[in-house]
C-alpha atoms as a PDB file:
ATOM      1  CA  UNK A   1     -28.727  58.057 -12.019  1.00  0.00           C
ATOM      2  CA  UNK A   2     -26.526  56.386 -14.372  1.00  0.00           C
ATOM      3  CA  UNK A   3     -22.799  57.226 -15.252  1.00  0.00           C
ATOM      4  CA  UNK A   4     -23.688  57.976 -18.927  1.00  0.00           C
ATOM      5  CA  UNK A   5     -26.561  60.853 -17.382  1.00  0.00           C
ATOM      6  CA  UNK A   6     -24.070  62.535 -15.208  1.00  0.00           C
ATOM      7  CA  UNK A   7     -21.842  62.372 -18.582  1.00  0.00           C
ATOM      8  CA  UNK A   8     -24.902  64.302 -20.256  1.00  0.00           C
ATOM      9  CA  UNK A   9     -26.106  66.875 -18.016  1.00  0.00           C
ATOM     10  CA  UNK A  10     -24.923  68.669 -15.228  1.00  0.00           C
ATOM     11  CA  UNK A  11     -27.433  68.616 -13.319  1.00  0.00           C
ATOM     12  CA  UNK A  12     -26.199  70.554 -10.316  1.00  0.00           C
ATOM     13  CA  UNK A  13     -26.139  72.986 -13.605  1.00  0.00           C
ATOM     14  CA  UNK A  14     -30.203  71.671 -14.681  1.00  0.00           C
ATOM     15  CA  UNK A  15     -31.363  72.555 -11.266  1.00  0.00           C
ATOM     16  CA  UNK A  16     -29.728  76.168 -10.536  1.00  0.00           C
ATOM     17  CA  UNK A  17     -31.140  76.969 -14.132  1.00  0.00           C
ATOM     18  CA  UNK A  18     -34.392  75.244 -12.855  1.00  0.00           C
ATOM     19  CA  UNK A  19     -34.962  76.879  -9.588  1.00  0.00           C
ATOM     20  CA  UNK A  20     -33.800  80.346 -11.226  1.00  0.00           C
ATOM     21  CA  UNK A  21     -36.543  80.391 -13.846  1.00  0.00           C
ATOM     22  CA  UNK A  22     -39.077  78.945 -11.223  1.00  0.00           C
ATOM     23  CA  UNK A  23     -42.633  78.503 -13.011  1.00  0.00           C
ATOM     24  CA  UNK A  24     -41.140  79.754 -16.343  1.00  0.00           C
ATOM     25  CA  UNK A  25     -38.515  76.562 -16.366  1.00  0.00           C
ATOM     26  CA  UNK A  26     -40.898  74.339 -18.200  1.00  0.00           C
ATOM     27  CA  UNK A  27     -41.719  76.543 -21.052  1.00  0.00           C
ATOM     28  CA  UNK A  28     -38.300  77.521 -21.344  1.00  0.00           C
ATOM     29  CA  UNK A  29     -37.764  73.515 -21.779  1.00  0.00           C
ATOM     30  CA  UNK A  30     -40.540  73.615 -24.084  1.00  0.00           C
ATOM     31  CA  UNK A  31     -38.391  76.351 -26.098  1.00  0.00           C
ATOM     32  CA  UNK A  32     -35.364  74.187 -26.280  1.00  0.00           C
ATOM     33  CA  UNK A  33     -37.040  71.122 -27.464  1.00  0.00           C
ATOM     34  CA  UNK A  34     -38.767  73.044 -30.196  1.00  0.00           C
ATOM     35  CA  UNK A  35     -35.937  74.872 -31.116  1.00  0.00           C
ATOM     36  CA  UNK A  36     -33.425  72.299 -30.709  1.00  0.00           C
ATOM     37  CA  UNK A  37     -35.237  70.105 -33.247  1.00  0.00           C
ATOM     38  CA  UNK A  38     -35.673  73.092 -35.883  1.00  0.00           C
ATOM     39  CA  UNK A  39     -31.937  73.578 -35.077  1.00  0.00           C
ATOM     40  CA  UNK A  40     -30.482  69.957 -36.060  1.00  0.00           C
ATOM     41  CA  UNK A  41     -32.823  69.894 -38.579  1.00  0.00           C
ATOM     42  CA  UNK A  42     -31.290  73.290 -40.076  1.00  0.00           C
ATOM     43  CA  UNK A  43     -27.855  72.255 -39.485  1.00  0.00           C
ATOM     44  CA  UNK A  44     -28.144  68.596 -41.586  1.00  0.00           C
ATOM     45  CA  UNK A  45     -29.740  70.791 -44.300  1.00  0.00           C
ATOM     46  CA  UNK A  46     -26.942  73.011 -44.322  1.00  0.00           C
ATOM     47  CA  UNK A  47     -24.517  69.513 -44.416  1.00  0.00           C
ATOM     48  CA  UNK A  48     -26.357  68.202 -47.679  1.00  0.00           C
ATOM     49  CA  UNK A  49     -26.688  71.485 -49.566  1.00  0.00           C
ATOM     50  CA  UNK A  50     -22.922  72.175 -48.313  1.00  0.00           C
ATOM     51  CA  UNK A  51     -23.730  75.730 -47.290  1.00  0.00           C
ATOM     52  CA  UNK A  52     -21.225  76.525 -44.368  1.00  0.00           C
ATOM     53  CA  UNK A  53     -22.895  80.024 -43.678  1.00  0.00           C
ATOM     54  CA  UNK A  54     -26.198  78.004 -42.997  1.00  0.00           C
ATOM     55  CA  UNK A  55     -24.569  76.159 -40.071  1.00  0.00           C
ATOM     56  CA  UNK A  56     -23.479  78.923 -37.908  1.00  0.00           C
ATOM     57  CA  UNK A  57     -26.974  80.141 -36.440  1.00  0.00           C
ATOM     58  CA  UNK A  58     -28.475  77.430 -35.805  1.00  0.00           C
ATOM     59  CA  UNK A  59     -25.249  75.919 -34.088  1.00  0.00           C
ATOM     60  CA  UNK A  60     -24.677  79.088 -32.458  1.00  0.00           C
ATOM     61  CA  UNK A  61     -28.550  79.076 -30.924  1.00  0.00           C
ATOM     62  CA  UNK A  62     -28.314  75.342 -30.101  1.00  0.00           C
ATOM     63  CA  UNK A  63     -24.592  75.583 -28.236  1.00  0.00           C
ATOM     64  CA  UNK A  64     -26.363  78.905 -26.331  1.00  0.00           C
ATOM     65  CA  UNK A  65     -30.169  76.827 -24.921  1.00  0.00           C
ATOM     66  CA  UNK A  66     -27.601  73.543 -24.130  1.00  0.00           C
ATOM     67  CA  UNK A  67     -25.478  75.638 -22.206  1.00  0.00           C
ATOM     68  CA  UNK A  68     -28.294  77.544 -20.434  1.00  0.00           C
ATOM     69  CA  UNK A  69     -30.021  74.061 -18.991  1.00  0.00           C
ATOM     70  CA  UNK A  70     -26.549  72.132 -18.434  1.00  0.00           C
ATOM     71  CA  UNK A  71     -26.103  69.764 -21.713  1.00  0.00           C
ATOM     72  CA  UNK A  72     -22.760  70.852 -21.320  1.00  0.00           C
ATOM     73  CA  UNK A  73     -21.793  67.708 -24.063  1.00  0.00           C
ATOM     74  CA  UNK A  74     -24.067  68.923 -26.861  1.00  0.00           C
ATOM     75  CA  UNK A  75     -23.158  72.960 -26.306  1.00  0.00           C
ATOM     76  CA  UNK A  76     -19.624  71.768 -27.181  1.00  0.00           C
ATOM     77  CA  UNK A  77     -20.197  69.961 -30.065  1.00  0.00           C
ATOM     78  CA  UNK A  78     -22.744  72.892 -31.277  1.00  0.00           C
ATOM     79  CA  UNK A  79     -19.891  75.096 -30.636  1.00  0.00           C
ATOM     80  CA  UNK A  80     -17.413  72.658 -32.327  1.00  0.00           C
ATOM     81  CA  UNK A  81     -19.936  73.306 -35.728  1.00  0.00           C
ATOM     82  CA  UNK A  82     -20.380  77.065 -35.011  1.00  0.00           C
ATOM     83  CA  UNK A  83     -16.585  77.942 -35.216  1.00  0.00           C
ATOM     84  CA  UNK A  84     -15.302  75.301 -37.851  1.00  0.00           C
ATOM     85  CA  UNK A  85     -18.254  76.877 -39.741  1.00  0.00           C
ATOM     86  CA  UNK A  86     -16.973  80.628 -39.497  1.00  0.00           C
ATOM     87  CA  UNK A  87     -13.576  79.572 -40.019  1.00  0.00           C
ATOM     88  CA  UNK A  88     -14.596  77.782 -43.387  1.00  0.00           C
ATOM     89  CA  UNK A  89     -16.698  80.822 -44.522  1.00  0.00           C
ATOM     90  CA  UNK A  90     -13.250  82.397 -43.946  1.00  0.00           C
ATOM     91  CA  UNK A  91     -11.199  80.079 -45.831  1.00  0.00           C
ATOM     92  CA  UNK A  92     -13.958  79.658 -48.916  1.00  0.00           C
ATOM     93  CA  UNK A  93     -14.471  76.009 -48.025  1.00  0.00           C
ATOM     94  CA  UNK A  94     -17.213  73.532 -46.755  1.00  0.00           C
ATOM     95  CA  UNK A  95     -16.282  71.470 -43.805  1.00  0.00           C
ATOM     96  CA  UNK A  96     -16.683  68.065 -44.396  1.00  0.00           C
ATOM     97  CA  UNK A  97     -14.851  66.573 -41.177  1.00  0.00           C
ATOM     98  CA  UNK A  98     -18.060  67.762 -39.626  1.00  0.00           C
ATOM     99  CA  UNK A  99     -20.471  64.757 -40.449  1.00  0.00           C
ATOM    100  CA  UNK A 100     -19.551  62.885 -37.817  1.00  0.00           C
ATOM    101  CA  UNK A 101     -20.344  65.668 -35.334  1.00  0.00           C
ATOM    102  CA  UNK A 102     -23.684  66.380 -37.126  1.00  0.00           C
ATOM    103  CA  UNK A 103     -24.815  62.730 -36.893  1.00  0.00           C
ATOM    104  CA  UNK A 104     -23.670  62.716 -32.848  1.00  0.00           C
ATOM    105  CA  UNK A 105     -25.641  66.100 -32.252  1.00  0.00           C
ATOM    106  CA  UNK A 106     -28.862  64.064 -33.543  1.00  0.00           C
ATOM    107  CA  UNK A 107     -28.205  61.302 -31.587  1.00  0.00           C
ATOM    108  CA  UNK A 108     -26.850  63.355 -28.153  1.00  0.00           C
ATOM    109  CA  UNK A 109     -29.811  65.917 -28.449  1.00  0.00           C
ATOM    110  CA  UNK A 110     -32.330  62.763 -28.261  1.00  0.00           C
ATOM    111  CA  UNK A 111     -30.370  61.770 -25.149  1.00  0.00           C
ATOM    112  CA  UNK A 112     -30.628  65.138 -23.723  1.00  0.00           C
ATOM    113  CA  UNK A 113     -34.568  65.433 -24.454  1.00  0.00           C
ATOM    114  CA  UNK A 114     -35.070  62.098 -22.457  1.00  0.00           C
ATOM    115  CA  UNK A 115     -33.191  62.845 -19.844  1.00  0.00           C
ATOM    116  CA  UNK A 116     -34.592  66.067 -19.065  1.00  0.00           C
ATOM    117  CA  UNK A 117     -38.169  64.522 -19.829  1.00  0.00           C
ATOM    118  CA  UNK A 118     -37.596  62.267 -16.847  1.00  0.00           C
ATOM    119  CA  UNK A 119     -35.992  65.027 -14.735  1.00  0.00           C
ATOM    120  CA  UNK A 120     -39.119  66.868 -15.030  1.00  0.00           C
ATOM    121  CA  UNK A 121     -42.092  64.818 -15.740  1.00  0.00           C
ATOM    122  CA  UNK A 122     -43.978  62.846 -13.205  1.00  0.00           C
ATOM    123  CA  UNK A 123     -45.320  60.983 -15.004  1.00  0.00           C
ATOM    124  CA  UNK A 124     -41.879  59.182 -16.355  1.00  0.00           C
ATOM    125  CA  UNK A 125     -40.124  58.651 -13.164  1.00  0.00           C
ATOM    126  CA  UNK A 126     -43.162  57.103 -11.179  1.00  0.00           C
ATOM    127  CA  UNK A 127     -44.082  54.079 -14.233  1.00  0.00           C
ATOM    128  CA  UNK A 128     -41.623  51.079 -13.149  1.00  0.00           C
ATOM    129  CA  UNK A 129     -39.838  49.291 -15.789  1.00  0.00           C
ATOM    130  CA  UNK A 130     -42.061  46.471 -15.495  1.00  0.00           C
ATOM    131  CA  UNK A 131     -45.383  48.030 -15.482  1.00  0.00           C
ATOM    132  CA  UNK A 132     -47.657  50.579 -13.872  1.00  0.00           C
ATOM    133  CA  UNK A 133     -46.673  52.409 -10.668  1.00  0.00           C
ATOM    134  CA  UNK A 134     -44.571  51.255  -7.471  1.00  0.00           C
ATOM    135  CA  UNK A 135     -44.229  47.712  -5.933  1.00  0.00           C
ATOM    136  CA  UNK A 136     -45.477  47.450  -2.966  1.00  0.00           C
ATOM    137  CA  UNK A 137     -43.130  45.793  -0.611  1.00  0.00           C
ATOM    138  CA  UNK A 138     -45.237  45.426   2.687  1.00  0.00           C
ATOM    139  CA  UNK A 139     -47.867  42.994   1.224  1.00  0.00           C
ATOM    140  CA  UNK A 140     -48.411  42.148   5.051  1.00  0.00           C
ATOM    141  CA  UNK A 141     -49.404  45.234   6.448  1.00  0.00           C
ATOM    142  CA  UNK A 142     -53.191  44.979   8.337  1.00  0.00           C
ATOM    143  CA  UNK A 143     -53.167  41.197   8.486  1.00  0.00           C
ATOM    144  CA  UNK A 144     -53.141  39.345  11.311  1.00  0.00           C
END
């Protein structure tokens, strides 16, 4: 597992959550994905139209599924979005400083998805880099 995975997920987090929800983990991943998409889609709507109330539930929903599965990185910068939002509802403004934040939680999300596709999918984890399935190291095996 690479530094920048660790960085991503906890995954002594991903597999208390996993174990937990036994059989029911996978659709609850399912949920995530869906929703998460829906989400950042909401949330860069909101960003264009400028409409700061607009970013609070979807932030809010995001920052709630990250934190329940152990993207610990993208539940902070959901939460980041979530309470600059309320505060500019507050103050009657839109927040701006928030587009670079937006365009990470697209990108970090992605990350997330992939990770937790190859945490969980056979499929992923068993293809080599180079082609189909393992190498097999003892060519030699049964010859005399």
């Amino acid at each position: 597992m690479t530094d920048e995975a660790r960085d991503i997920v906890d995954w002594a987090h991903f597999e208390k959550s996993r174990s937990e929800l036994g059989p029911g983990f996978i659709r609850i991943l399912s949920y995530f994905k869906e929703d998460g998409v829906k989400s950042i889609s909401q949330i860069e709507m909101a960003m264009h139209q400028q409409n700061a109330a607009a970013l609070v539930i979807p932030a809010h929903t995001l920052k709630g599924e990250a934190r329940q599965l152990g993207a610990e990185p993208l539940a902070k910068i959901a939460e980041l979005i979530e309470s600059t939002a309320r505060f500019c509802i507050e103050t009657h403004r839109f927040p701006d400083e928030l587009v670079p934040e937006v365009v990470e939680l697209r990108r970090l999300f992605d990350q997330t998805i992939e990770l937790f596709d190859k945490a969980t999918n056979p499929l992923m984890t068993r293809a080599a880099p180079g082609g189909f399935g393992r190498k097999i190291n003892n060519q030699g095996f049964g010859r005399i």
